[in-house]
N, C-alpha and C. Protein backbone atom coordinates (compact mmCIF):
# COMPACT_ATOMS: atom_id res chain seq x y z
N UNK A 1 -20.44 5.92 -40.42
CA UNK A 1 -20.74 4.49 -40.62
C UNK A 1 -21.43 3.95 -39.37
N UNK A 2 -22.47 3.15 -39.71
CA UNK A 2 -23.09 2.33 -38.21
C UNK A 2 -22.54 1.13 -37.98
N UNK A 3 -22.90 0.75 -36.72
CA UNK A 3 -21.99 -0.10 -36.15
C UNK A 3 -22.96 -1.21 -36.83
N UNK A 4 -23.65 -1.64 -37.28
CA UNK A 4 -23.58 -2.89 -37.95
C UNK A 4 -23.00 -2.47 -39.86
N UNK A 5 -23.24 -1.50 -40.16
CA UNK A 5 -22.02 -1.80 -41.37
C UNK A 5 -20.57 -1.93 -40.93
N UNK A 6 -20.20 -1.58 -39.53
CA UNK A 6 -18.99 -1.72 -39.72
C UNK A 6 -18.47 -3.45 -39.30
N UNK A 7 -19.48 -3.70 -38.51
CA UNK A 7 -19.32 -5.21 -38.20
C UNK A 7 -19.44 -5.99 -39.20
N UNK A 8 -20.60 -5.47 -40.78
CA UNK A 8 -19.99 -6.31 -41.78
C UNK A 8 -18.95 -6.29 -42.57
N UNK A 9 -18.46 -4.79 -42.34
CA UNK A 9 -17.01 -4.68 -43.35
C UNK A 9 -15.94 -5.48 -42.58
N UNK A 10 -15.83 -5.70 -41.30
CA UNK A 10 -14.68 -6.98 -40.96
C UNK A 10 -15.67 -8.41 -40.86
N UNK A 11 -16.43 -8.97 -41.17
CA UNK A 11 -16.78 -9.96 -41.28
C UNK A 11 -17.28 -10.70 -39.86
N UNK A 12 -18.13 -9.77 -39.34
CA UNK A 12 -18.53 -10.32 -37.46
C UNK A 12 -19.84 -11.08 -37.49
N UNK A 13 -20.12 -12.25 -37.32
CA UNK A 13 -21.22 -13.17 -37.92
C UNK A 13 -22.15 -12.25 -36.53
N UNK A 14 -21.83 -11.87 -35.42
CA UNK A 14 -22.50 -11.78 -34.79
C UNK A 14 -22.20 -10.48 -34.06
N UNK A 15 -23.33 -8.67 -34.28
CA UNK A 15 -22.96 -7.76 -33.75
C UNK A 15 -23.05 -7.70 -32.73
N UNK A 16 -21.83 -6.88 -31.99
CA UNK A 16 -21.76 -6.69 -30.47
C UNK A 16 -22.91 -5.42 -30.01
N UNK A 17 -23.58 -6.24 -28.71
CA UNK A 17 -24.78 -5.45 -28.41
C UNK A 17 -24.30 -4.14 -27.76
N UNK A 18 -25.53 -3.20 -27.87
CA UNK A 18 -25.19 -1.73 -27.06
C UNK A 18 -26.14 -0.84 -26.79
N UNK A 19 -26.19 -0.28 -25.82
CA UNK A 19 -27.32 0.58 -25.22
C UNK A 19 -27.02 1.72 -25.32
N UNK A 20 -27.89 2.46 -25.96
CA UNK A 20 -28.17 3.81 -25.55
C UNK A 20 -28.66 4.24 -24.34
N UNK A 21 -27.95 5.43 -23.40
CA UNK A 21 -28.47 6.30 -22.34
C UNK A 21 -28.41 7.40 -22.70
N UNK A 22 -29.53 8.09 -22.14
CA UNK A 22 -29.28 9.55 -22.06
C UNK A 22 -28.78 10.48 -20.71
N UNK A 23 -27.52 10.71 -20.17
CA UNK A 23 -27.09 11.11 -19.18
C UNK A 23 -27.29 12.63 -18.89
N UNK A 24 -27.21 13.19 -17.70
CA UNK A 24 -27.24 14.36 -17.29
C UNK A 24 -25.83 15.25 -17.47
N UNK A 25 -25.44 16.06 -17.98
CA UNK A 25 -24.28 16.98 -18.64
C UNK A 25 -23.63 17.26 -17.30
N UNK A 26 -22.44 17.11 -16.97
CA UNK A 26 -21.88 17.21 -15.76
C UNK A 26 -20.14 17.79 -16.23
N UNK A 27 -19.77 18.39 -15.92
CA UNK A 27 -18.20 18.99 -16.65
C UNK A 27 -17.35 18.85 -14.75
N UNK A 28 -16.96 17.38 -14.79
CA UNK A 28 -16.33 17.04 -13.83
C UNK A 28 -15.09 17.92 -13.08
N UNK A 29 -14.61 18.60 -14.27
CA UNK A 29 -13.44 19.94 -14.42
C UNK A 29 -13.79 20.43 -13.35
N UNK A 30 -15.05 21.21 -13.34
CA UNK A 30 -15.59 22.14 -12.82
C UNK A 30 -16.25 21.73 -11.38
N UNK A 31 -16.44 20.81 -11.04
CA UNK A 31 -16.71 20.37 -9.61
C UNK A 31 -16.20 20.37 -9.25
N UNK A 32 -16.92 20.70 -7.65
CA UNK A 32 -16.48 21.08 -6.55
C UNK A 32 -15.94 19.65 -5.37
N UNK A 33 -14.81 19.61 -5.16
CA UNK A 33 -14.24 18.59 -4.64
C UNK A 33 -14.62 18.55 -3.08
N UNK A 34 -15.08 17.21 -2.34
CA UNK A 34 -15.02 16.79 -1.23
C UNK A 34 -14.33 17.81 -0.23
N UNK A 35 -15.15 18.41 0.37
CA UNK A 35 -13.88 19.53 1.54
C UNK A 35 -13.87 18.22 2.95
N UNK A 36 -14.18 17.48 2.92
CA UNK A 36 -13.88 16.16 3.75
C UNK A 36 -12.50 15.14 3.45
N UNK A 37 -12.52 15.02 2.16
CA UNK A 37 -11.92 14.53 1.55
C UNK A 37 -10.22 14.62 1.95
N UNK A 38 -9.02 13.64 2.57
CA UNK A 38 -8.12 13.56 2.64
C UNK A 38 -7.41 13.43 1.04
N UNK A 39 -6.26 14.25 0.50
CA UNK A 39 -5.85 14.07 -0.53
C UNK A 39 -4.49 13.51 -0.34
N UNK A 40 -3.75 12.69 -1.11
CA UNK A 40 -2.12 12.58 -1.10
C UNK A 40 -1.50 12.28 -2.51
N UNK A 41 -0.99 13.36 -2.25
CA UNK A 41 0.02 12.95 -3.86
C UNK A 41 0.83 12.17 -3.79
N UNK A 42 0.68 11.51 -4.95
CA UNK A 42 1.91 10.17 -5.36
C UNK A 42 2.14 10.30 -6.84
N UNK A 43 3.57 10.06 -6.91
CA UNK A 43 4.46 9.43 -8.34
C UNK A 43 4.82 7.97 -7.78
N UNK A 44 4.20 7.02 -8.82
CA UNK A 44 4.13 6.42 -7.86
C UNK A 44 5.31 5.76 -8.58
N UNK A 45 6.43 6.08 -9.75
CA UNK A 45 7.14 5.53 -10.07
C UNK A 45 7.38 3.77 -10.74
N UNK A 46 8.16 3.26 -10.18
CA UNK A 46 8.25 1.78 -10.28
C UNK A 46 7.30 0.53 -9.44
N UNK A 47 6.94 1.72 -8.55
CA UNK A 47 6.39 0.58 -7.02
C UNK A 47 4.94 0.75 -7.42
N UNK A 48 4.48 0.11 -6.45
CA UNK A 48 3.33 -0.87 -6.62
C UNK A 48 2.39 0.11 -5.19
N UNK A 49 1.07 0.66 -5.84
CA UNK A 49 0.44 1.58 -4.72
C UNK A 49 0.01 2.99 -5.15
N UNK A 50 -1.03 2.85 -5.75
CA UNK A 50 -1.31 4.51 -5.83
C UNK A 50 -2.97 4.51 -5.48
N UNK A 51 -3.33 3.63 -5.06
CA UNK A 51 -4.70 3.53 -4.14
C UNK A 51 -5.86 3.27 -4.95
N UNK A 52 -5.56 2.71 -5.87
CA UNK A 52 -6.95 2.18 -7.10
C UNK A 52 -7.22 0.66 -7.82
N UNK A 53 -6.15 0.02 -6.53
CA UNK A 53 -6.66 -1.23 -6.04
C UNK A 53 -6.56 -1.78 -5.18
N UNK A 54 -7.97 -2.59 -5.49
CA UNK A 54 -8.71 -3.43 -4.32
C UNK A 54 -8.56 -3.79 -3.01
N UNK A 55 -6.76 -3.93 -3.18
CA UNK A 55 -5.84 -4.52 -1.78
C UNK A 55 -5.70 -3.37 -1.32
N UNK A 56 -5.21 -2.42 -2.02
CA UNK A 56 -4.99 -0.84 -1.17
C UNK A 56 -5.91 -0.49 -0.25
N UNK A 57 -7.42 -0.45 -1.89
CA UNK A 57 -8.66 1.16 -0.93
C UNK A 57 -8.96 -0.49 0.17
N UNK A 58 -8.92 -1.76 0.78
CA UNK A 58 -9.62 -2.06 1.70
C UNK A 58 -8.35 -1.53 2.90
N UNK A 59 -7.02 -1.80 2.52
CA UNK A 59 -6.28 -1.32 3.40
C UNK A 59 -6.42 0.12 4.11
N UNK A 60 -6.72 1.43 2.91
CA UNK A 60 -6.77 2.48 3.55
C UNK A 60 -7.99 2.32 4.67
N UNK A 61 -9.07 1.59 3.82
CA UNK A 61 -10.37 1.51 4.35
C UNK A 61 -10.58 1.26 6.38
N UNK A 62 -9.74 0.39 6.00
CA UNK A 62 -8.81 0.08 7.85
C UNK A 62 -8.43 0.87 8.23
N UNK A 63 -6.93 1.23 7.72
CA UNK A 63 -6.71 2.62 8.56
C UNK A 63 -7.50 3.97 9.10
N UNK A 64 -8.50 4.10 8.13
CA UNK A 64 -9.16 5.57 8.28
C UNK A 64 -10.10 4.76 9.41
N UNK A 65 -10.46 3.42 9.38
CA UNK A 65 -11.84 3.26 10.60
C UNK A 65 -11.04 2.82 11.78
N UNK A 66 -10.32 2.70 11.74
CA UNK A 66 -9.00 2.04 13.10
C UNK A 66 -8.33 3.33 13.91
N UNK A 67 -7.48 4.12 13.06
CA UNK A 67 -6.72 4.78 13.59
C UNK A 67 -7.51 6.26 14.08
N UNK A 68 -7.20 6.34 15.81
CA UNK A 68 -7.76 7.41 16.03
C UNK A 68 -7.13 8.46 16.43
N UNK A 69 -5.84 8.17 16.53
CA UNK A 69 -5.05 9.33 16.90
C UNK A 69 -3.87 9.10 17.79
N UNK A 70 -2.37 9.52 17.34
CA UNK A 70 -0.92 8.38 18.06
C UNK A 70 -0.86 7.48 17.97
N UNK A 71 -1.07 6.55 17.19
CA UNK A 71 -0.45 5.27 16.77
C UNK A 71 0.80 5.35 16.15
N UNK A 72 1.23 4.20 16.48
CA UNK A 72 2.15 3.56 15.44
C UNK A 72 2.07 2.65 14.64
N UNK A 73 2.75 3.10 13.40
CA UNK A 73 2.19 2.17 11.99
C UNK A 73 3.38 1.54 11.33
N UNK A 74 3.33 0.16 11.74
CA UNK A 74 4.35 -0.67 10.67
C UNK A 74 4.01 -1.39 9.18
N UNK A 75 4.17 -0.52 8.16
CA UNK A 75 3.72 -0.73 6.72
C UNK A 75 4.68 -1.85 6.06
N UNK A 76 4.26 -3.24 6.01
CA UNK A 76 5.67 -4.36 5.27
C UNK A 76 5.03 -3.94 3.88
N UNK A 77 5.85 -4.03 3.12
CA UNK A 77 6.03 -3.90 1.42
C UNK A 77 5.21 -2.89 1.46
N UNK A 78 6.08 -1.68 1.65
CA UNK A 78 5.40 -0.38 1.84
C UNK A 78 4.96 0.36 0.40
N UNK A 79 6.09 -0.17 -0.72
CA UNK A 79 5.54 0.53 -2.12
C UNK A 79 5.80 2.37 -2.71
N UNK A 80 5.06 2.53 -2.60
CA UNK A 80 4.69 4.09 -3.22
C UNK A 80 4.93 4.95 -1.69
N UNK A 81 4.39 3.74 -0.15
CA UNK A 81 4.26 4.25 0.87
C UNK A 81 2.98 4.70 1.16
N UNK A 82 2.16 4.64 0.24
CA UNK A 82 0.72 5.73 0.13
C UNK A 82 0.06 4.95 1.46
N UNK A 83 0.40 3.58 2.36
CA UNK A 83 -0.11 3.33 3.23
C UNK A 83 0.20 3.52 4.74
N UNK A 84 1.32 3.97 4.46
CA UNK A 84 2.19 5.22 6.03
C UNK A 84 1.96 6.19 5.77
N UNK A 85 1.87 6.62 4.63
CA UNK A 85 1.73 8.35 4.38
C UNK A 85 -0.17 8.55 4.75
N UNK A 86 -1.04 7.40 4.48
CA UNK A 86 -2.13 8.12 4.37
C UNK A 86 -2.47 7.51 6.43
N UNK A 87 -1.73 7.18 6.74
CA UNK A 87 -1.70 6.33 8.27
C UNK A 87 -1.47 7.27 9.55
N UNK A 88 -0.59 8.78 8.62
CA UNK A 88 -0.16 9.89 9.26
C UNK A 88 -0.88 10.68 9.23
N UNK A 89 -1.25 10.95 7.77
CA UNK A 89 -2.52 11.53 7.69
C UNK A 89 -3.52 11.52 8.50
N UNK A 90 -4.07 10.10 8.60
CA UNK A 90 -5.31 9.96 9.50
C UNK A 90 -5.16 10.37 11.14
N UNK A 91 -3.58 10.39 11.12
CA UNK A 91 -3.63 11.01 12.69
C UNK A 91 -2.43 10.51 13.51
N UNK A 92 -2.37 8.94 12.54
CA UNK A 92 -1.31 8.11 13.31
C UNK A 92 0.36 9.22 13.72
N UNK A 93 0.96 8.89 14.98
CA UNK A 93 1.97 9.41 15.45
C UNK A 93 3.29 9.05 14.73
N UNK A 94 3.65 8.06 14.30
CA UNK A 94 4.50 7.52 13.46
C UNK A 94 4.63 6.64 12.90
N UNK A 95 5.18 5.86 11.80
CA UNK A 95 5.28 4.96 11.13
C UNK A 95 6.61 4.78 10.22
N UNK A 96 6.59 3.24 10.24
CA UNK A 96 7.66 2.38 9.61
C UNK A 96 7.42 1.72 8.19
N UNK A 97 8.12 2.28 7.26
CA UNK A 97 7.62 1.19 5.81
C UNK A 97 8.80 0.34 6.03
N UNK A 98 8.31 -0.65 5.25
CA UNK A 98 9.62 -1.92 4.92
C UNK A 98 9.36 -2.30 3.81
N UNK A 99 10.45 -2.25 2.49
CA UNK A 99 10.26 -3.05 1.57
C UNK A 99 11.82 -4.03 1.01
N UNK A 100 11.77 -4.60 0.31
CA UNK A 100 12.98 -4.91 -0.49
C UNK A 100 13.80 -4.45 -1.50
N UNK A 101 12.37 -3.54 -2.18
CA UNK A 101 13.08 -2.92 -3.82
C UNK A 101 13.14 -1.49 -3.46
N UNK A 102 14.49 -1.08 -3.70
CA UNK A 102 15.47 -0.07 -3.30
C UNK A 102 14.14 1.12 -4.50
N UNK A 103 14.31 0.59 -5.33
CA UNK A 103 12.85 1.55 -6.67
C UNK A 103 11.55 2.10 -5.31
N UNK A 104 11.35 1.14 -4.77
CA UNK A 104 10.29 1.39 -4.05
C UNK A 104 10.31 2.14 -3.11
N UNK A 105 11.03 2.38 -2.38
CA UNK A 105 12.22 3.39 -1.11
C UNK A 105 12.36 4.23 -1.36
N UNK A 106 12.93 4.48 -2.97
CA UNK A 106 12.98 5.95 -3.19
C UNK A 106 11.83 6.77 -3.76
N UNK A 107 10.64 5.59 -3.93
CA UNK A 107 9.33 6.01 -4.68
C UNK A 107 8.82 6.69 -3.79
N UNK A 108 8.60 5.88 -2.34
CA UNK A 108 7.87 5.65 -1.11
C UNK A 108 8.85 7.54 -0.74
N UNK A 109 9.84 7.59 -0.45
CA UNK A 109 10.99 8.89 0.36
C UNK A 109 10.37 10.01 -0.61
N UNK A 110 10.30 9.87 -1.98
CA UNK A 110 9.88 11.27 -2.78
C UNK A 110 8.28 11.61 -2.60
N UNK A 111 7.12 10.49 -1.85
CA UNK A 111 6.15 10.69 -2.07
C UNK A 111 6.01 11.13 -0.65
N UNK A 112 6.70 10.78 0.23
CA UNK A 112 6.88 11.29 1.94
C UNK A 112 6.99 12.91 1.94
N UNK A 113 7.90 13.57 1.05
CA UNK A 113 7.95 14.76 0.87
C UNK A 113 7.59 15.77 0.15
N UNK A 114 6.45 14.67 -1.30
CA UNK A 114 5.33 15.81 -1.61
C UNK A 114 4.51 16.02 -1.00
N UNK A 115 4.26 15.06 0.39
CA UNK A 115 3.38 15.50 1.03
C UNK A 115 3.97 15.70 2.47
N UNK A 116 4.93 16.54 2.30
CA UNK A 116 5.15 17.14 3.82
C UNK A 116 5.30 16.51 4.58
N UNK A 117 5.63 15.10 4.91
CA UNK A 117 5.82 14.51 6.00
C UNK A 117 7.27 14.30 6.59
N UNK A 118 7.30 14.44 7.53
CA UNK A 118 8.78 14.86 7.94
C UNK A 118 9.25 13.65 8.45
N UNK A 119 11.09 13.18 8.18
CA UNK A 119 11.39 12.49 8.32
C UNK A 119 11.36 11.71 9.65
N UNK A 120 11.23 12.32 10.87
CA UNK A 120 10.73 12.02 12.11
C UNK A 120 9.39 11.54 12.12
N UNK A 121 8.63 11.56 11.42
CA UNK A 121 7.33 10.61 11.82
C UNK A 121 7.53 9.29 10.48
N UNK A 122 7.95 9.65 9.25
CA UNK A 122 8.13 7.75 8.73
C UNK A 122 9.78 7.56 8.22
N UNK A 123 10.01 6.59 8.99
CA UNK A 123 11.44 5.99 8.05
C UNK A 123 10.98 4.92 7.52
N UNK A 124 12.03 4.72 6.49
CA UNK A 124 11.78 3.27 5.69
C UNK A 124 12.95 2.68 5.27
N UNK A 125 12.57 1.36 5.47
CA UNK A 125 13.98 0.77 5.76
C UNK A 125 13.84 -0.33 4.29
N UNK A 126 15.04 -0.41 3.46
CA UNK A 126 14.69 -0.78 2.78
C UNK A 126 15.90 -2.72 3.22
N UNK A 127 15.18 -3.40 3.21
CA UNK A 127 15.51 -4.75 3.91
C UNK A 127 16.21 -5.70 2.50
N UNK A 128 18.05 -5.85 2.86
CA UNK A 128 18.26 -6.73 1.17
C UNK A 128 17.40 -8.11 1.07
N UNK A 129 17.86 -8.60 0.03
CA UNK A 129 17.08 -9.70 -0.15
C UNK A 129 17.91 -10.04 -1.64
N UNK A 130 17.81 -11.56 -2.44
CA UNK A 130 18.28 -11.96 -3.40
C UNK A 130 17.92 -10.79 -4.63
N UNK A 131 16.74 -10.67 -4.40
CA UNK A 131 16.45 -10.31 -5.82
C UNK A 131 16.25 -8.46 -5.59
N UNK A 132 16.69 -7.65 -4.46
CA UNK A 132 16.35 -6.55 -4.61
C UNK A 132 17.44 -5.80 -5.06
N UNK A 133 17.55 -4.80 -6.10
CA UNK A 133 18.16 -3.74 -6.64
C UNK A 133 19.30 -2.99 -5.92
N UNK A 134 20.62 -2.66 -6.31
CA UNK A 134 21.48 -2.38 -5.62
C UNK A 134 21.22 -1.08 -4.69
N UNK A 135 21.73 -1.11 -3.45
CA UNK A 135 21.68 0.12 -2.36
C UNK A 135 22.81 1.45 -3.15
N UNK A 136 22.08 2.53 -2.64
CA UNK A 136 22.39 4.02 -2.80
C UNK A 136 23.21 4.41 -1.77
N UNK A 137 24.46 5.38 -2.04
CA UNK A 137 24.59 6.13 -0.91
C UNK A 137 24.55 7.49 -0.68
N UNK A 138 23.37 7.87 -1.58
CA UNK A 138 22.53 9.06 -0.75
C UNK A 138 21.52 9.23 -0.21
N UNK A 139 21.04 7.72 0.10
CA UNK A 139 19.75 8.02 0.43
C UNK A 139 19.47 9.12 1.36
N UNK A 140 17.78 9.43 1.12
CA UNK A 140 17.80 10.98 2.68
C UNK A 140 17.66 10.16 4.10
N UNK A 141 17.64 11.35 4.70
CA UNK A 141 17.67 10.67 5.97
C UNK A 141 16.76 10.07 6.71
N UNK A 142 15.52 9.58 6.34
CA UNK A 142 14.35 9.30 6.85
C UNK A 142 14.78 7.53 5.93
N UNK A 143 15.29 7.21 5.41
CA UNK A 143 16.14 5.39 4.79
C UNK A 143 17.24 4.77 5.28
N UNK A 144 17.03 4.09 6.36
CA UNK A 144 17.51 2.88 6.87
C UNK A 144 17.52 1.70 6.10
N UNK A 145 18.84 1.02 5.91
CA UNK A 145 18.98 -0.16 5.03
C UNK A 145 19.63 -0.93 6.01
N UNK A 146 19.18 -2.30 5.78
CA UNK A 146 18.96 -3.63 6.60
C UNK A 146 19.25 -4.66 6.13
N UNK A 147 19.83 -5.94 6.56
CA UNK A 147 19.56 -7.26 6.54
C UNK A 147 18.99 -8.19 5.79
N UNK A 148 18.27 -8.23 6.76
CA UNK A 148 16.94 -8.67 7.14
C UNK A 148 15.62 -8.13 7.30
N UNK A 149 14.47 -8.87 6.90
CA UNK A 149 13.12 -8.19 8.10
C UNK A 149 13.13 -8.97 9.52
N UNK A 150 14.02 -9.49 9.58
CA UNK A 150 14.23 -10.06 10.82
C UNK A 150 15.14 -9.83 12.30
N UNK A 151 15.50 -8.40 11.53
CA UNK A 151 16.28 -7.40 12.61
C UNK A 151 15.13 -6.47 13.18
N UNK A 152 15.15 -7.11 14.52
CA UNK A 152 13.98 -6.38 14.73
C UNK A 152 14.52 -5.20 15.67
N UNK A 153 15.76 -4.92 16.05
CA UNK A 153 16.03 -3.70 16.73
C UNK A 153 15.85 -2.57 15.34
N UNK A 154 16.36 -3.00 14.43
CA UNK A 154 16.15 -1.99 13.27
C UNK A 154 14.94 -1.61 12.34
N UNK A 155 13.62 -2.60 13.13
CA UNK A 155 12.51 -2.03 12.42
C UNK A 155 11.32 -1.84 13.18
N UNK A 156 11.73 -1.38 14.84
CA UNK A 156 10.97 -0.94 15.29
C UNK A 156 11.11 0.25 15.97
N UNK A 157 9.91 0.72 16.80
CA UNK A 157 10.38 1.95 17.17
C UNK A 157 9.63 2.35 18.25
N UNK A 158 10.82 2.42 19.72
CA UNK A 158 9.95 2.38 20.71
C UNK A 158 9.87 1.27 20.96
N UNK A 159 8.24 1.18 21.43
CA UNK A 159 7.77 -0.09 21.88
C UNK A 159 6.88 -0.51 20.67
N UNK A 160 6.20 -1.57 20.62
CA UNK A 160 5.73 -2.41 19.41
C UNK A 160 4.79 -1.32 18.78
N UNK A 161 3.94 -1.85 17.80
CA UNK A 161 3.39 -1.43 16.87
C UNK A 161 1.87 -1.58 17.15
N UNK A 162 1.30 -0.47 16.91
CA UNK A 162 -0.35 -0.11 17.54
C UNK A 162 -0.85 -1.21 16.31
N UNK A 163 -0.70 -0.77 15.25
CA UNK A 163 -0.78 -1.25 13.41
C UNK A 163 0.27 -1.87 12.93
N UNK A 164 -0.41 -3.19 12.01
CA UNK A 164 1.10 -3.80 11.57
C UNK A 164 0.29 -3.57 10.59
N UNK A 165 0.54 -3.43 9.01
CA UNK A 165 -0.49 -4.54 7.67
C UNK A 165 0.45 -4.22 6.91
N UNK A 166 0.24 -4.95 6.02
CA UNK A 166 0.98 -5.86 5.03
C UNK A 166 0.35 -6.32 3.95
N UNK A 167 0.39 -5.65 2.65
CA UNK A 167 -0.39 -5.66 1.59
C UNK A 167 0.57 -6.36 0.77
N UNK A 168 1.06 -7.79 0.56
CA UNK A 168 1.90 -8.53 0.04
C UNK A 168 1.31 -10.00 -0.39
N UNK A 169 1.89 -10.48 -1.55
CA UNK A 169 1.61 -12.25 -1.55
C UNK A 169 1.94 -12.74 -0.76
N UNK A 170 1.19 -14.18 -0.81
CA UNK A 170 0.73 -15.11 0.20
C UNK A 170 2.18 -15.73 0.40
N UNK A 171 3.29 -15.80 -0.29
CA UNK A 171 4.17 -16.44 0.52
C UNK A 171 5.39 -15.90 0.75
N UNK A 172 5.63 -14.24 0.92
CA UNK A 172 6.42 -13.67 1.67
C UNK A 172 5.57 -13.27 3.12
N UNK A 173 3.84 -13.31 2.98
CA UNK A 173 3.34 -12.84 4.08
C UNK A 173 3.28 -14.05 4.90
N UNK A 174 3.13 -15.22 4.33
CA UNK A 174 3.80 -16.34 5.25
C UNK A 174 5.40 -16.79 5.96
N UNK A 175 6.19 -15.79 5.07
CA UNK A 175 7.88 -16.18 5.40
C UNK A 175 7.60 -15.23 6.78
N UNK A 176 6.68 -13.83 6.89
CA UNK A 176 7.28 -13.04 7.84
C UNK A 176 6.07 -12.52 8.65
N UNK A 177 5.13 -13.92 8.69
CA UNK A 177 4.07 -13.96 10.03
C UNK A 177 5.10 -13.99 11.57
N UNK A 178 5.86 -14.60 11.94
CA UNK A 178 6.30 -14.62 12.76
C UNK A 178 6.61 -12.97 13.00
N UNK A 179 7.44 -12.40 12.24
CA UNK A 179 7.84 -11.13 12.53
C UNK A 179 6.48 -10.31 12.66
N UNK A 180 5.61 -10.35 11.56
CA UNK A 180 4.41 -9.55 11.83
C UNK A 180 3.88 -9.69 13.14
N UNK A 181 3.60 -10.85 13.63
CA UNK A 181 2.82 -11.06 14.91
C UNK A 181 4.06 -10.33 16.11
N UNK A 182 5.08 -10.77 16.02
CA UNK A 182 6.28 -10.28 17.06
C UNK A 182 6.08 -8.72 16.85
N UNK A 183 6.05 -7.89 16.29
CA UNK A 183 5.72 -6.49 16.18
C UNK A 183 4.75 -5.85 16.53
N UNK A 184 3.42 -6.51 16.81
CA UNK A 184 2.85 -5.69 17.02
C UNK A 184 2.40 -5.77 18.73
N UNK A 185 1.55 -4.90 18.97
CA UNK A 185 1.43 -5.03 20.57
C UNK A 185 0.27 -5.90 20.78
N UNK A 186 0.19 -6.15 22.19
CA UNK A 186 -1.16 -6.79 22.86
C UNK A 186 -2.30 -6.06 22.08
N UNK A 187 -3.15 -6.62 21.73
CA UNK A 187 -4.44 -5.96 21.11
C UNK A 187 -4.58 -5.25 20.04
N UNK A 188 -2.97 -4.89 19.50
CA UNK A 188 -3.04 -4.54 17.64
C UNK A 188 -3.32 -5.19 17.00
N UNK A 189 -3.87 -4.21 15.90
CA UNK A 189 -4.50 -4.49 14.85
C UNK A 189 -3.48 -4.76 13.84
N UNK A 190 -3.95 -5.71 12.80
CA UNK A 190 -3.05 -6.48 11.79
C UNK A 190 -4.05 -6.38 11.24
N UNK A 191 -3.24 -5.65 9.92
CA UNK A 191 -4.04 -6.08 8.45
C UNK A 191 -3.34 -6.83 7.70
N UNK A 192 -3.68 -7.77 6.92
CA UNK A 192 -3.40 -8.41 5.87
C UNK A 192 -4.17 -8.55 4.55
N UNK A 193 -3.39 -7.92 3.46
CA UNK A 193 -4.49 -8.60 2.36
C UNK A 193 -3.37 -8.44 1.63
N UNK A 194 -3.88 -8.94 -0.50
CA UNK A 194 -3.32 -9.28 -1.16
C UNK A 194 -3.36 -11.01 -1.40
N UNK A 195 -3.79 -11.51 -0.72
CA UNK A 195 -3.94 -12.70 -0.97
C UNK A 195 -5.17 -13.42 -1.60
N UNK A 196 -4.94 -14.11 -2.41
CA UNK A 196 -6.03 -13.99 -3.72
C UNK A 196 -7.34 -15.09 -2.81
N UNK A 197 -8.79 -15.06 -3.03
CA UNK A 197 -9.21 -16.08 -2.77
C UNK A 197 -9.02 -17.42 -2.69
N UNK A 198 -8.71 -18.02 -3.93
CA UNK A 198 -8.41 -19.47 -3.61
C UNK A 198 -6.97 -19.84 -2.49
N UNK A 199 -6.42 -18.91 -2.20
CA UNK A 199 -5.15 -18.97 -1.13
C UNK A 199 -5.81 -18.73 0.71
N UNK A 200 -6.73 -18.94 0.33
CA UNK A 200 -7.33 -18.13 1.89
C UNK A 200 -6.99 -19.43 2.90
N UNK A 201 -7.73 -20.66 1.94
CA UNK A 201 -7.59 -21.56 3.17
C UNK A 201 -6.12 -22.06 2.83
N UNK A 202 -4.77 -21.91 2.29
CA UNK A 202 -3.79 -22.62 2.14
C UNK A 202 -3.12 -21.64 3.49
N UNK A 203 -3.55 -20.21 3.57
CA UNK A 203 -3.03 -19.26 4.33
C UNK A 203 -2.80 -19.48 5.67
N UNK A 204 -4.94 -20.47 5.91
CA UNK A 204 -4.98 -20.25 7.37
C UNK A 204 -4.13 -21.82 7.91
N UNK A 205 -3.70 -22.63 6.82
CA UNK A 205 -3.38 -23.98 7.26
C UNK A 205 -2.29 -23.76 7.90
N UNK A 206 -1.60 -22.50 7.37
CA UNK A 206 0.14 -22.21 7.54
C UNK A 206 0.41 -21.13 8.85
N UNK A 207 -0.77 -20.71 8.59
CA UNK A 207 -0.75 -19.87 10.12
C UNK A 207 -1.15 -20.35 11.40
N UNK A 208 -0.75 -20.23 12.70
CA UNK A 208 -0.96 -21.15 13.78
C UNK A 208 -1.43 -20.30 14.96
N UNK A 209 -1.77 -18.85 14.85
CA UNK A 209 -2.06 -17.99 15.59
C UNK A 209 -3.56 -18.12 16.04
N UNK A 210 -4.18 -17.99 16.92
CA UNK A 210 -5.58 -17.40 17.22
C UNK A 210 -5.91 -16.01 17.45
């Protein structure tokens, strides 16, 4: 059947337009993958992060042009983790996730160890809060459970943080600017995104930093 008989058998006053191309035969199967190319596996489970949006790839996009080698990386609403895990990857020396949802902790801990990363370079601390999911007591040993994000002996490490970012809405990343800025060192880099355009200028009214 063609697509305008079929647009008259449901009754479409008006057919939807469409182009023909003729493409080049390519069996994607069979290509040869990026030998440049950093890979990381993720399940990414319940949490939020498997790197195929917008807020993520600009986040990784930072890390890979920032980090050159021994840093430290403090990841808030760490997720899947895919943004400490790919932070180690790039070279960074260690890193901290922080989230609230206990789902996300254990998403973030199982995706730490499909990709080999050993509990000495990321812990993650999963921080209570009203609405987060009840605590485990098995977590592995690379999960610290907290408070607060406002314990800051328990979410740092060492001395401050080379990298802070924080891929979260605009008004938990406003509850915990203070802490973000307190974390990181003289001349670190802070990422922030997740915050939708029309929030940009409500963001900068609430923030008081230069």
């Amino acid at each position: 059947m063609s697509i305008s008989h079929a647009a008259d058998s449901i009754g479409l006053k008006e057919r939807p337009r469409y182009e023909v191309k003729i493409i080049e035969e390519d069996d994607w199967m069979k290509g040869a993958q990026d030998i440049q190319a950093m890979n990381i596996i993720l399940n990414p489970g319940l949490a939020f992060g498997i790197g195929d949006h917008p807020t993520t790839k600009l986040c990784l996009l930072l890390l890979h042009d920032r980090i050159k080698g021994g840093e430290y990386i403090l990841d808030y609403g760490t997720g899947t983790g895919i943004l400490a895990i790919a932070a180690l990857k790039f070279g960074a020396a260690f890193a901290v996730g922080v989230d609230i949802d206990s789902q996300a902790i254990a998403s973030a801990s199982k995706n730490a160890t499909l990709n080999n990363i050993r509990p000495d370079k990321l812990q993650l601390h999963l921080i209570a809060s009203q609405t987060s999911s009840s605590c485990r007591d098995d977590w592995p040993s690379r999960v610290v459970e907290g408070e607060n994000a406002f314990e800051i002996d328990k979410v740092t490490h060492k001395d401050k943080y080379d990298v802070v970012i924080a891929n979260i809405f605009l008004n938990p990343m406003l509850n915990l600017a203070d802490q973000i800025i307190f974390s990181a060192k003289p001349g670190a880099i802070i990422g922030l995104s997740g915050i939708l355009s029309e929030q940009v200028q409500n963001f900068y009214k609430n923030i008081h930093y230069s």
